[in-house]
C-alpha atoms as a PDB file:
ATOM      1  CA  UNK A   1     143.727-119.247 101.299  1.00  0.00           C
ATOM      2  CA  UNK A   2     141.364-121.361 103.653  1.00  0.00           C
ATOM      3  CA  UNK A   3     138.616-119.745 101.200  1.00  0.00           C
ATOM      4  CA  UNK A   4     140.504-120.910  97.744  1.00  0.00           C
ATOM      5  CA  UNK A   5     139.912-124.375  98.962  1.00  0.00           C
ATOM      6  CA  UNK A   6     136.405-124.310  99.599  1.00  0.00           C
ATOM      7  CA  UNK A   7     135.946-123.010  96.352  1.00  0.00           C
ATOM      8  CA  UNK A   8     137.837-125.261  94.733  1.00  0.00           C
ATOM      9  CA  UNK A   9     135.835-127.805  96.310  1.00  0.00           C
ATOM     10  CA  UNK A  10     132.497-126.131  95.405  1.00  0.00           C
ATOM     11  CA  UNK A  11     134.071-126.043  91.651  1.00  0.00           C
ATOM     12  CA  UNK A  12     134.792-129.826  91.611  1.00  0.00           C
ATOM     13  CA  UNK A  13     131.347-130.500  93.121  1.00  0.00           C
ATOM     14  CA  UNK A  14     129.990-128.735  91.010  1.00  0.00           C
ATOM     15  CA  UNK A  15     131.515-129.718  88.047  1.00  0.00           C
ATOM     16  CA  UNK A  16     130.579-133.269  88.362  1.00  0.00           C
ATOM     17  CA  UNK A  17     127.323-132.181  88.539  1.00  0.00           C
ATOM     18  CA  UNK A  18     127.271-130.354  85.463  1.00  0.00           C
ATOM     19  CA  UNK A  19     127.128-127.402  86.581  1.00  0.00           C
ATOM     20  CA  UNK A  20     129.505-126.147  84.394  1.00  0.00           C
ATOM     21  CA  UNK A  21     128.641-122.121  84.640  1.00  0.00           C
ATOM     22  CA  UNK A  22     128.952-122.346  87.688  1.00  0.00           C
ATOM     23  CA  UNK A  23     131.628-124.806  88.072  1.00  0.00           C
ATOM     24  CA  UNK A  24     133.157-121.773  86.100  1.00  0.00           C
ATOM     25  CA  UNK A  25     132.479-118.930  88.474  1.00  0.00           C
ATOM     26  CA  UNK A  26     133.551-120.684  91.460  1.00  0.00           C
ATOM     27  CA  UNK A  27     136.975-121.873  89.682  1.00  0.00           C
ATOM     28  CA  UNK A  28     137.706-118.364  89.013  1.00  0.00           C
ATOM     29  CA  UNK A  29     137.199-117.161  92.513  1.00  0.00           C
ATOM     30  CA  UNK A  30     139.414-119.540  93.577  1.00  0.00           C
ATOM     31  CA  UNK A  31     142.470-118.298  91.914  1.00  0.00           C
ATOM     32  CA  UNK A  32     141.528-115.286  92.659  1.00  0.00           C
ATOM     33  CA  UNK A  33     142.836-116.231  96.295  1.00  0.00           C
ATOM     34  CA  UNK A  34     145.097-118.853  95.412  1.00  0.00           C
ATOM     35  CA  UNK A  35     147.254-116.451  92.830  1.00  0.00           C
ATOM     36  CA  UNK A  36     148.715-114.275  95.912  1.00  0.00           C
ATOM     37  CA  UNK A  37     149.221-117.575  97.742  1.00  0.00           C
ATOM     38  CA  UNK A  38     151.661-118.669  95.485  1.00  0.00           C
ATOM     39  CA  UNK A  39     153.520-115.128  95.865  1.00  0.00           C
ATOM     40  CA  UNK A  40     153.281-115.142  99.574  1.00  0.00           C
ATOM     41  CA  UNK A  41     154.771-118.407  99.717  1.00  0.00           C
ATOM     42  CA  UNK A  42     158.409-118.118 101.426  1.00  0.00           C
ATOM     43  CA  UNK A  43     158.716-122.506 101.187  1.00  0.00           C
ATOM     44  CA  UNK A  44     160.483-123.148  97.766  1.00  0.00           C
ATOM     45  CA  UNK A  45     159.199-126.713  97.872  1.00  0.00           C
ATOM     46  CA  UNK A  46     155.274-125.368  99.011  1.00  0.00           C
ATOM     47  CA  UNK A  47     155.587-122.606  96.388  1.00  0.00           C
ATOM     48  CA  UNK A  48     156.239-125.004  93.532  1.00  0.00           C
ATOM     49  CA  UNK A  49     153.639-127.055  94.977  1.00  0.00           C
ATOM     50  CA  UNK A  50     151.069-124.446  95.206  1.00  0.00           C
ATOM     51  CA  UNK A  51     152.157-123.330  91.667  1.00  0.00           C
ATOM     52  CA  UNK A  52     151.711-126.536  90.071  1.00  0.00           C
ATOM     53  CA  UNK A  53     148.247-126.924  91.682  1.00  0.00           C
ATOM     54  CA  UNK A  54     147.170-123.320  90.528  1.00  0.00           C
ATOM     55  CA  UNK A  55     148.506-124.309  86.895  1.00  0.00           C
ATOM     56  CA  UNK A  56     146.057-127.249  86.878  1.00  0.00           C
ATOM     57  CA  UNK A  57     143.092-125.660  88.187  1.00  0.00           C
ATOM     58  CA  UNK A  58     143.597-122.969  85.806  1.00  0.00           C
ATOM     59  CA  UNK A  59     143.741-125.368  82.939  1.00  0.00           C
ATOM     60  CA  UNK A  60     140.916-126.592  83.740  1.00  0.00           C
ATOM     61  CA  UNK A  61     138.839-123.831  84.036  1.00  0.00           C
ATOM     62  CA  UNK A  62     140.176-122.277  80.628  1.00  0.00           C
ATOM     63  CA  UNK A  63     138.852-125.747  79.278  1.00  0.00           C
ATOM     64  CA  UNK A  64     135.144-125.381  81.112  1.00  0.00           C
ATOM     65  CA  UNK A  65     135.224-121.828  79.879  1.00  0.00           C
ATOM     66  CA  UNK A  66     135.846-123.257  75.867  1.00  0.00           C
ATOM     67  CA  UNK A  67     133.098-125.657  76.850  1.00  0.00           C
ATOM     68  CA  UNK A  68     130.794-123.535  78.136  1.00  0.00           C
ATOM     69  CA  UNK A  69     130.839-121.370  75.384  1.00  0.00           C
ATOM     70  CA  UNK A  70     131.222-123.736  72.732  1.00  0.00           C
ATOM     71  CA  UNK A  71     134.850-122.516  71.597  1.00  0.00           C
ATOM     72  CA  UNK A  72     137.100-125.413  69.898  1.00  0.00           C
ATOM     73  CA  UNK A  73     139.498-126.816  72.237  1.00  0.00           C
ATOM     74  CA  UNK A  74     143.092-126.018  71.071  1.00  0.00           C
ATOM     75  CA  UNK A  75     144.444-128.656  68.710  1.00  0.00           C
ATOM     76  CA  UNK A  76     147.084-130.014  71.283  1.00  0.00           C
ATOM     77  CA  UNK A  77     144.360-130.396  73.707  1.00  0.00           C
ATOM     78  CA  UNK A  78     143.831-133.920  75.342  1.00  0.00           C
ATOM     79  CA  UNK A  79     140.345-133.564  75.838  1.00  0.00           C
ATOM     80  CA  UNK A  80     138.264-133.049  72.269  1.00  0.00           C
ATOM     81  CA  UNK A  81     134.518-133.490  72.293  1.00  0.00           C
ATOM     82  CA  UNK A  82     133.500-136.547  70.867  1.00  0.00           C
ATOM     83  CA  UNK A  83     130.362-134.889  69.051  1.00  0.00           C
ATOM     84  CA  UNK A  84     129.557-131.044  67.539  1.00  0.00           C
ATOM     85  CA  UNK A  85     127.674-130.561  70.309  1.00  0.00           C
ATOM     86  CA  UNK A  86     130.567-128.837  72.561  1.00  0.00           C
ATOM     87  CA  UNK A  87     128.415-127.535  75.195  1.00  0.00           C
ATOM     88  CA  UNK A  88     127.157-130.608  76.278  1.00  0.00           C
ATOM     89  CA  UNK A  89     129.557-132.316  78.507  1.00  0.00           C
ATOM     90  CA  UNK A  90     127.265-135.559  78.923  1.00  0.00           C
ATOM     91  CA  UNK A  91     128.115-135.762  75.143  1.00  0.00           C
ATOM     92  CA  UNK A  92     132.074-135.017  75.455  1.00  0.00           C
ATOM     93  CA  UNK A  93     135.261-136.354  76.811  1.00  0.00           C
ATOM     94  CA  UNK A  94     134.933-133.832  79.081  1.00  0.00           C
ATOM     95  CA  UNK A  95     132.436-135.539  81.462  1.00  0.00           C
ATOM     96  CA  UNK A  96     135.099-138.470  81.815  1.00  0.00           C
ATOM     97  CA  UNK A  97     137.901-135.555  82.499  1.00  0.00           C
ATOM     98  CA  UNK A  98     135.566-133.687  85.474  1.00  0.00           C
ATOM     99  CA  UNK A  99     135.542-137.349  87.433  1.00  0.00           C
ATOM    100  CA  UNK A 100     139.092-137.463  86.989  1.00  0.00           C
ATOM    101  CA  UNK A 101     139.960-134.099  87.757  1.00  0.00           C
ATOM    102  CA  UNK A 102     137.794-134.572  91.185  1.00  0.00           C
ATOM    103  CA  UNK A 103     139.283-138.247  92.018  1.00  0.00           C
ATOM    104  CA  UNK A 104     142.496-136.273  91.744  1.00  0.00           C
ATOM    105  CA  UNK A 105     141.565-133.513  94.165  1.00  0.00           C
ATOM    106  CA  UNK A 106     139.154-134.737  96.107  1.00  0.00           C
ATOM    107  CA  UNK A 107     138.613-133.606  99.541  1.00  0.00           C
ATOM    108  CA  UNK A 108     140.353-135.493 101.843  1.00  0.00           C
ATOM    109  CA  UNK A 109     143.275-135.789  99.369  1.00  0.00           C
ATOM    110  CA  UNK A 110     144.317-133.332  96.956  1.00  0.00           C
ATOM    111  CA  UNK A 111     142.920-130.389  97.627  1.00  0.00           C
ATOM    112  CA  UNK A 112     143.380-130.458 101.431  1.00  0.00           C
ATOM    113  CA  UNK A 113     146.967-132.121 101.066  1.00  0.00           C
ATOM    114  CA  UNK A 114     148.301-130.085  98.667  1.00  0.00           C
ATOM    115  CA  UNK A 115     147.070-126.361  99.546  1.00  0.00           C
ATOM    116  CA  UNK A 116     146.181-127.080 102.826  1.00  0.00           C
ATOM    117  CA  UNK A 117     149.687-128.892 103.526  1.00  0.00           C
ATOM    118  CA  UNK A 118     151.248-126.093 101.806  1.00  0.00           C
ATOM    119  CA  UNK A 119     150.326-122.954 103.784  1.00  0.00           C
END
């Protein structure tokens, strides 16, 4: 658990670097330890928590994934790139969602509040 939230912090960081790839890869591992947190989680109130954190980290690395490999983003998507290029987030709406996404969960206040605060 410790570990899904230095990966999520790697992901962020590198995300608004534009390191998307590996933005990617480091997203993934993170649910891949924060998915048996939820489960493990006896706290009602932490388990929603933790849920509704997983849900938007795994948004947005379902949306990094259609960027990186230049897949449409679903129609009732927020985010839609503002030109055909799709893989290049310094030419989508994407680039202003990754500074958002990280303002939300940064890491004195997001990410450490809500999974850290919810172990």
């Amino acid at each position: 658990y410790p570990q899904a939230v230095s990966l999520i912090k790697l992901a962020i960081d590198l995300e608004c670097a534009g390191r998307l790839a590996e933005a990617l890869v480091a997203y993934g591992d993170s649910l891949r330890y924060l998915v048996p947190a939820v489960g493990a989680e006896s706290d009602p109130v932490r388990r929603s928590a933790l849920a509704a954190k997983l849900r938007q980290y795994m948004d947005r690395a379902e949306e990094i994934k259609r960027i990186v490999t230049g897949q449409p983003a679903p129609v009732n998507s927020v985010t839609q790139p503002a030109t055909p290029h799709a893989g290049s987030i310094a030419d989508t709406s994407e680039r202003r969602a990754a500074p958002t996404l990280s303002s939300q969960a940064d890491t004195t206040g997001d990410v450490n509040g809500a999974l850290n605060g919810v172990s």
